[in-house]
Protein backbone atom coordinates (compact mmCIF):
# COMPACT_ATOMS: atom_id res chain seq x y z
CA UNK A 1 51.22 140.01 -75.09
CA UNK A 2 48.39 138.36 -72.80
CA UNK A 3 48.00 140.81 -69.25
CA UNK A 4 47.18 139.12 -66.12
CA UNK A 5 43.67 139.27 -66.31
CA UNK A 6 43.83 137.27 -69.90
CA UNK A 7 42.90 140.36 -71.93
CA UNK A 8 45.33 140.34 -75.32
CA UNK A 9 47.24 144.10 -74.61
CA UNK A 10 49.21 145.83 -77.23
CA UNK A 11 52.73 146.16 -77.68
CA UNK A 12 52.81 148.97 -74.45
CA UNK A 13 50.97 146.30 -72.33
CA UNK A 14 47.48 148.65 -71.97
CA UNK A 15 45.69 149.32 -74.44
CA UNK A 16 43.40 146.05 -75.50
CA UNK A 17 44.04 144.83 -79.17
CA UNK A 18 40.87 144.56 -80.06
CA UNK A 19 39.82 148.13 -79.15
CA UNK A 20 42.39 149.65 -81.28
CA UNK A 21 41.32 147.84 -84.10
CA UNK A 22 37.64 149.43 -83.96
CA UNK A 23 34.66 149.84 -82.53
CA UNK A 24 32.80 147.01 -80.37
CA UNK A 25 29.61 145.45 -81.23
CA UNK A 26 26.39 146.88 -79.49
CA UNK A 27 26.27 143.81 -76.85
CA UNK A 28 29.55 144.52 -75.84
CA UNK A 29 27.91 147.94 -75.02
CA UNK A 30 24.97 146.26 -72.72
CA UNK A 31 27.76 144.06 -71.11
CA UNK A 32 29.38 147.09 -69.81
CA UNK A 33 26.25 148.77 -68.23
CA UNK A 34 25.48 145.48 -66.51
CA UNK A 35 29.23 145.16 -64.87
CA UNK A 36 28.51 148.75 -64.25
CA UNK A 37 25.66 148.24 -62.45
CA UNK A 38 26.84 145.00 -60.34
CA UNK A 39 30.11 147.47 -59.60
CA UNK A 40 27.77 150.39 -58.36
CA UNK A 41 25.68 147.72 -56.42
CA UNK A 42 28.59 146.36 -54.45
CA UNK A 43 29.57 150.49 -53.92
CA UNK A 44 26.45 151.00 -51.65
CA UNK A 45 26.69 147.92 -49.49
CA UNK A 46 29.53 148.95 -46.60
CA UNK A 47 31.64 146.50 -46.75
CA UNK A 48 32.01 145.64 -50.00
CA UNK A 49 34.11 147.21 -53.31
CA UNK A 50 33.08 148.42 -56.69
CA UNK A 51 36.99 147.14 -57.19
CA UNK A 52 36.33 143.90 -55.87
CA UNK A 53 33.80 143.29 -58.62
CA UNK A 54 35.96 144.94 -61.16
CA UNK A 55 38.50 142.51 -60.22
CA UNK A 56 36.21 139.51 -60.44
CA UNK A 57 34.96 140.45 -64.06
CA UNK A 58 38.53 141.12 -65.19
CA UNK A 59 38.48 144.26 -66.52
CA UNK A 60 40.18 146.14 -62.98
CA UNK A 61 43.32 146.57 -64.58
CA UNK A 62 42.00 148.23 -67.91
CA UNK A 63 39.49 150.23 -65.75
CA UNK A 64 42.76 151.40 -63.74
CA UNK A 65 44.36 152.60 -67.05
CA UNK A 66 41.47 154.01 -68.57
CA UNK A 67 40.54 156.23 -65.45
CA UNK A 68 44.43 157.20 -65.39
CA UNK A 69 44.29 158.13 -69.05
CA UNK A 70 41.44 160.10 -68.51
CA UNK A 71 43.00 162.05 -65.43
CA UNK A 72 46.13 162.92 -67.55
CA UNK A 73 43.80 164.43 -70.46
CA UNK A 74 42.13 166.60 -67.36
CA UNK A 75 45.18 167.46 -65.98
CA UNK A 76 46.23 168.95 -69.39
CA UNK A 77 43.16 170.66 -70.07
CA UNK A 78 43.51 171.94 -66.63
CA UNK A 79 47.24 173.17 -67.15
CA UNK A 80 45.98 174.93 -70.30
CA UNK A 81 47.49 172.44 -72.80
CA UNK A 82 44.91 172.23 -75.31
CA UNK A 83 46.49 170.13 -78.06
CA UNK A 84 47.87 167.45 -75.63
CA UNK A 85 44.97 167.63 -73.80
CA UNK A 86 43.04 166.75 -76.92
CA UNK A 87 45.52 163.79 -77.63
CA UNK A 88 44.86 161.69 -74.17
CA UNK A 89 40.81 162.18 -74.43
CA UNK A 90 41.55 160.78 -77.76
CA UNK A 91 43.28 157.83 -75.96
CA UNK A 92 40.41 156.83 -73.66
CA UNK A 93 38.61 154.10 -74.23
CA UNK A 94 35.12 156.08 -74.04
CA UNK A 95 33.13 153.03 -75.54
CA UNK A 96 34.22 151.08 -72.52
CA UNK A 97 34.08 153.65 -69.58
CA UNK A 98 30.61 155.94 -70.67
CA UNK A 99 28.33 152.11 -70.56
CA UNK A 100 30.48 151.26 -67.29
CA UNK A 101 29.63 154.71 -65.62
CA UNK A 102 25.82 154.39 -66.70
CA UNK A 103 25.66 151.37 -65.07
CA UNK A 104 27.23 152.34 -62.21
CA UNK A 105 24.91 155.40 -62.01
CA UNK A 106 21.60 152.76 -62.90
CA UNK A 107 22.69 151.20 -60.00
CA UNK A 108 23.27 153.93 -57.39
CA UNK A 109 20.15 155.61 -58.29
CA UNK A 110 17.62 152.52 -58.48
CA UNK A 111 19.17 150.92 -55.53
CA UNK A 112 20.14 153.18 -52.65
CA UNK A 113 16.87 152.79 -51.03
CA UNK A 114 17.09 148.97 -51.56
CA UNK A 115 19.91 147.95 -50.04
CA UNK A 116 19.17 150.14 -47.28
CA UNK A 117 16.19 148.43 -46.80
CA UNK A 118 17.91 145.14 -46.55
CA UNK A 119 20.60 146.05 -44.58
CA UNK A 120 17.96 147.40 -41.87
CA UNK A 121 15.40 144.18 -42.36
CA UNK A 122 17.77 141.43 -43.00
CA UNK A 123 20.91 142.41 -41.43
CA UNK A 124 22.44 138.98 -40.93
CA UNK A 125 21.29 137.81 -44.50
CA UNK A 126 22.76 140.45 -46.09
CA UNK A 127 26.05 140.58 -44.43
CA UNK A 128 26.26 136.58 -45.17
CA UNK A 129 26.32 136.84 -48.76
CA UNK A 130 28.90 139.71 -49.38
CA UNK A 131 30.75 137.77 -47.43
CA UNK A 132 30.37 135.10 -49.29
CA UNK A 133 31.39 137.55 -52.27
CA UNK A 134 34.26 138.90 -51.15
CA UNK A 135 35.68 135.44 -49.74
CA UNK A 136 35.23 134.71 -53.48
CA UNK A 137 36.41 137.21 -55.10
CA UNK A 138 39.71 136.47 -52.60
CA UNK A 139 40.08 132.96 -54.41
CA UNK A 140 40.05 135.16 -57.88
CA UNK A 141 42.37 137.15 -56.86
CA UNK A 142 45.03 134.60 -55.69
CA UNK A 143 45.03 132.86 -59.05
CA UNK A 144 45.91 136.15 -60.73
CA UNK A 145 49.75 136.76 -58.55
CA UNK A 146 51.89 135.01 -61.04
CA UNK A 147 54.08 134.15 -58.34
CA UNK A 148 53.92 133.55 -54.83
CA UNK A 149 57.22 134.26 -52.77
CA UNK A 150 57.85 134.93 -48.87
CA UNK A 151 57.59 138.57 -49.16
CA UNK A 152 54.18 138.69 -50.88
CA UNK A 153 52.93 136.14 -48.24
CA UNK A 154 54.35 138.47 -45.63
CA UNK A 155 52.82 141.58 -47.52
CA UNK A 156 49.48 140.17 -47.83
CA UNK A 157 49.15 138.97 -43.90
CA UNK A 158 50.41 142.52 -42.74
CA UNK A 159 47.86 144.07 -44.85
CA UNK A 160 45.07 141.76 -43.66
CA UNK A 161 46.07 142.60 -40.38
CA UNK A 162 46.27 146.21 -40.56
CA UNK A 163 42.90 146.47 -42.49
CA UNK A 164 41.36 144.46 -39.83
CA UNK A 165 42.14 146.70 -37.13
CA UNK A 166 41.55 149.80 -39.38
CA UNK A 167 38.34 148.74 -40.31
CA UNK A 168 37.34 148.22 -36.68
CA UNK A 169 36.90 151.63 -36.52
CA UNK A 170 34.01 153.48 -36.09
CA UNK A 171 32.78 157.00 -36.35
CA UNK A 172 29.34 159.22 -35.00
CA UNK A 173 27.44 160.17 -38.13
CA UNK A 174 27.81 164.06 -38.86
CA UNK A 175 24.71 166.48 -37.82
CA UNK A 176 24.23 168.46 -40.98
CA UNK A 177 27.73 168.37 -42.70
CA UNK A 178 28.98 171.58 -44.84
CA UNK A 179 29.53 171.07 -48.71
CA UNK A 180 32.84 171.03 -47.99
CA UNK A 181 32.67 167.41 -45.65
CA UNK A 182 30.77 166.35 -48.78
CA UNK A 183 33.36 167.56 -51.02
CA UNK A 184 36.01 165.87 -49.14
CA UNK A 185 34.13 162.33 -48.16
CA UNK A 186 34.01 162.49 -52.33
CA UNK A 187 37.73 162.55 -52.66
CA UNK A 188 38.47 159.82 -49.60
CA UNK A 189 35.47 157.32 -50.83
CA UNK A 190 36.46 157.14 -54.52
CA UNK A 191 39.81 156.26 -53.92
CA UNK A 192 39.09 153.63 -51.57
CA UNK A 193 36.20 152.65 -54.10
CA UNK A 194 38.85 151.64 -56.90
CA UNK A 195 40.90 149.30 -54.32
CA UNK A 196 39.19 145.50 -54.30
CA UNK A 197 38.91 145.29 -50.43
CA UNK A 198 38.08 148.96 -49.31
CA UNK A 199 34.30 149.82 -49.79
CA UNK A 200 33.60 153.45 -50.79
CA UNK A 201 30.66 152.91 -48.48
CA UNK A 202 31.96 151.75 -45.18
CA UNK A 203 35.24 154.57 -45.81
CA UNK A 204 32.00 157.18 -45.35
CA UNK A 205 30.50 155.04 -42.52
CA UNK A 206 33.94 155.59 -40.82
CA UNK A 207 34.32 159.36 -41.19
CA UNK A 208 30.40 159.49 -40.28
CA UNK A 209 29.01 160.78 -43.50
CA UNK A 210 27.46 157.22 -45.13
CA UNK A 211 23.55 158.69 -43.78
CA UNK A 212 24.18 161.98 -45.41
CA UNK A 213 25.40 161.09 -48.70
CA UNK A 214 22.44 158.08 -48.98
CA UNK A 215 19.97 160.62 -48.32
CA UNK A 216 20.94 162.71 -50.97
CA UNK A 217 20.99 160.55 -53.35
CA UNK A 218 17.44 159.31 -52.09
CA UNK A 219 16.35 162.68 -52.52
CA UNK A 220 18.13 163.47 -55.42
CA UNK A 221 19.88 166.89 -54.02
CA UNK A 222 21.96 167.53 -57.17
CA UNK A 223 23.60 170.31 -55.46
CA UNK A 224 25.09 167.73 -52.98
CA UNK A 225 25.86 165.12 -55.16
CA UNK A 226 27.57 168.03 -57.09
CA UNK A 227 30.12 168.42 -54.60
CA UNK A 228 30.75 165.21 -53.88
CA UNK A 229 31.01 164.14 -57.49
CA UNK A 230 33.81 166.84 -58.03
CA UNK A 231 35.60 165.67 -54.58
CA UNK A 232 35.87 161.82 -56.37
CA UNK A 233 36.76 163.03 -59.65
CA UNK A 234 39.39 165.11 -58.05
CA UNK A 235 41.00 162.29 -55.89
CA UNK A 236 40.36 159.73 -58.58
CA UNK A 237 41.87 162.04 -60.63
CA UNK A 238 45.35 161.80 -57.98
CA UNK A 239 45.36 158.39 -57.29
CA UNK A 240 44.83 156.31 -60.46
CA UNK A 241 48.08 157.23 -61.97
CA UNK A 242 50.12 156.16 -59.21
CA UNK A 243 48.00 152.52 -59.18
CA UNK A 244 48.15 152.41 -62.63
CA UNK A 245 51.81 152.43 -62.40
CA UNK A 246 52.47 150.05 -59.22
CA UNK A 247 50.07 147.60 -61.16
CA UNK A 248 52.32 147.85 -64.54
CA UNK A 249 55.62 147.54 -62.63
CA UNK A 250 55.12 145.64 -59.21
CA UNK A 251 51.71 143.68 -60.33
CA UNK A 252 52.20 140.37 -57.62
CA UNK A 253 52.88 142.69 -54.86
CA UNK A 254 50.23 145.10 -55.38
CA UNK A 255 47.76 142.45 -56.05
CA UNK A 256 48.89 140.37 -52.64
CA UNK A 257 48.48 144.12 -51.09
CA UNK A 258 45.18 144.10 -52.64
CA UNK A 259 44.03 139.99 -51.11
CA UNK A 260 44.82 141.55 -47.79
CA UNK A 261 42.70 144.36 -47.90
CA UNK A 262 39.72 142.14 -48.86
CA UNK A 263 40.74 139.55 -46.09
CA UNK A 264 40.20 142.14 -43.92
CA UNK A 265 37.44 143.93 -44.96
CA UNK A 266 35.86 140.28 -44.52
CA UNK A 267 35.82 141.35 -40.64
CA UNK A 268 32.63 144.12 -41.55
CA UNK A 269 30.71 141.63 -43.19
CA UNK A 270 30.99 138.74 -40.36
CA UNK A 271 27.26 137.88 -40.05
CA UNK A 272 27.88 137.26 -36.42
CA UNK A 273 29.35 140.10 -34.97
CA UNK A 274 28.05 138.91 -31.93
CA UNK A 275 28.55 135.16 -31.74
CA UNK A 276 26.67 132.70 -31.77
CA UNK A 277 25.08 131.28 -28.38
CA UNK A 278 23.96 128.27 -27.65
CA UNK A 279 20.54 129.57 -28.57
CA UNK A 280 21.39 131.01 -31.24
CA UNK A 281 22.43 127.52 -32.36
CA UNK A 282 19.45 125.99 -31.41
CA UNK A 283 17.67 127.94 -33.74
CA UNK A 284 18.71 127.00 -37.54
CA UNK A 285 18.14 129.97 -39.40
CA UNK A 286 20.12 131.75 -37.03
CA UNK A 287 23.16 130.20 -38.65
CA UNK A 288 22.17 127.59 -41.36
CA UNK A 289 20.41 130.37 -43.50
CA UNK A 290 23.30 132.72 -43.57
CA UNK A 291 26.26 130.46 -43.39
CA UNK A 292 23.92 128.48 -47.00
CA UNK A 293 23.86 132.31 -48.40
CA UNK A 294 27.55 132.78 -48.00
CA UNK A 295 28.53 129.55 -49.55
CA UNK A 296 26.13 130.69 -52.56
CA UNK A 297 27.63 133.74 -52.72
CA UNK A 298 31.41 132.40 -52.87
CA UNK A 299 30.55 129.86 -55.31
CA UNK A 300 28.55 132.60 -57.39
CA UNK A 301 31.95 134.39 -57.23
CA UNK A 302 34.05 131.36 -58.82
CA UNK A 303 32.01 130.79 -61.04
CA UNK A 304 31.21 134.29 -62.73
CA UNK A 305 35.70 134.61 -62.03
CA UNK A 306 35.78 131.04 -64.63
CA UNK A 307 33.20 132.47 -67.31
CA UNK A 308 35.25 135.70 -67.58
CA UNK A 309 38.40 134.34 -68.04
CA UNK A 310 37.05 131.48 -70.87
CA UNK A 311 35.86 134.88 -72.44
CA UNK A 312 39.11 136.21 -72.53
CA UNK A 313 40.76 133.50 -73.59
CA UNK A 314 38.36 133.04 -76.24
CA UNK A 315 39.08 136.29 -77.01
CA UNK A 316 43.15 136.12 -76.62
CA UNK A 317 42.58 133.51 -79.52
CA UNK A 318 40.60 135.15 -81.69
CA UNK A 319 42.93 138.16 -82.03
CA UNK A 320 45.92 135.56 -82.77
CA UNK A 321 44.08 133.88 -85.54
């Protein structure tokens, strides 16, 4: 059977066919760190989703089901049931998630200070092309509901509307936050850095703790990240079954749930939060620049979305050779 995001999936519909017949090639290895690392990019940037890349590269429903696989072999561990414990880490697909996750942690660690940077230099720029990005990875998205009725219209506009009031929100940064703030921003950020539409990043910038957690990982305080690493793996840990299962059983509606969320989010990323003035118009790069850097950044979007699904295909057909 062929899953929506054109990957050929077994018999159960989730594991890939070609990973149970045996082990990838190397470059399939190097292709993983590098989605990793554009997923861990887009997880700094407020505004913008690890998921919504995920989605994009079509591997978010296989990441879903690998992460929930993985939580079920904790949770057995954890409930002291060794030999079935032993049986789902057997089930993960560890040559897929371990290159994801070092790319993810390449990314975080080389470019924290980066996209800081850029988001305190070149605000405007910045903003323009993830939203350019996201208003891409919304045309993706679309083309992967297999049907369109009047409830997942209606589902997706309520959502849109919701997250654009939601994400109007704002919070005070917190003075010195305990471990446990850290330990719980870990569990709130992860979950909304799974969902295409919800940054990770901006989640923090709403419950004010986006400055502390950047600065330690700028200065490397391991006993920080720690706790905060233990917080996400805990509420990853809670949430991915229950996605894992809307997305096998109710896969239009969650994925019309999930176009809303990134229709909304596209409100953070507006370049011009504060309009645009007549002299603001009279000045080009005021408006030209950014709105040229958004259109470059949607059409970057489409066009990495076409590549990966020729590459499944290509894939789909190779398997039913």
């Amino acid at each position: 059977m062929i899953g929506r995001t054109g990957l050929p999936w077994s018999t159960s519909g989730m594991v890939p066919a070609q990973h149970r017949a045996g082990t990838l090639p190397p470059v399939s290895d190097l292709i993983n760190v590098v989605r990793g690392f554009l997923m861990g990019s887009a997880d700094i940037v407020p505004g913008v989703s690890g998921g919504t890349v995920a989605l994009v590269l079509g591997i978010y429903e296989r990441l879903v089901h690998s992460i929930r696989t993985g939580a079920a072999a904790l949770g057995a561990l954890l409930r002291g049931r060794w030999g079935e414990g032993k049986d789902r880490l057997a089930e993960v697909e560890w040559r897929f998630l371990i290159p994801l996750l070092t790319g993810i942690l390449i990314a975080l660690i080389t470019l924290a200070a980066f996209i800081s940077r850029m988001l305190d230099e070149y605000p405007q720029r910045t903003a323009a092309v993830f939203f350019g990005l996201i208003a891409g990875s919304i045309f993706i998205a679309w083309r992967l509901v297999g049907r369109w009725d009047t409830f997942r219209v209606a589902i997706a506009a309520v959502v849109t509307a919701a997250a654009f009031v939601l994400l109007g929100l704002r919070s005070g940064e917190v003075a010195e936050p305990a471990s446990w703030a850290f330990f719980g921003a870990g569990m709130i950020a992860i979950v909304a850095m799974i969902l295409p539409g919800v940054s990770g990043s901006f989640i923090l910038l709403m419950i004010g703790m986006y400055e502390a957690v950047l600065d330690a990982v700028n200065e490397r305080d391991l006993a920080v990240l720690a706790v905060f690493a233990v917080g996400a793996v805990i509420g990853l840990a809670s949430f991915s079954t229950l996605l894992d299962r809307l997305l096998r059983d109710h896969h239009d509606t969650v994925m019309a749930s999930l176009i809303g969320l990134m229709a909304g989010s596209l409100r953070v990323l507006w370049p011009w939060p504060d309009g645009t003035d007549s002299a603001a118009l009279a000045a080009p790069v005021d408006w030209v620049l950014p709105g040229a850097l958004a259109l470059a950044g949607l059409a970057t979007v489409v066009a990495i979305g076409a590549v990966s699904r020729h590459t499944a295909h290509a894939d789909s057909r190779r398997e039913t050779a």
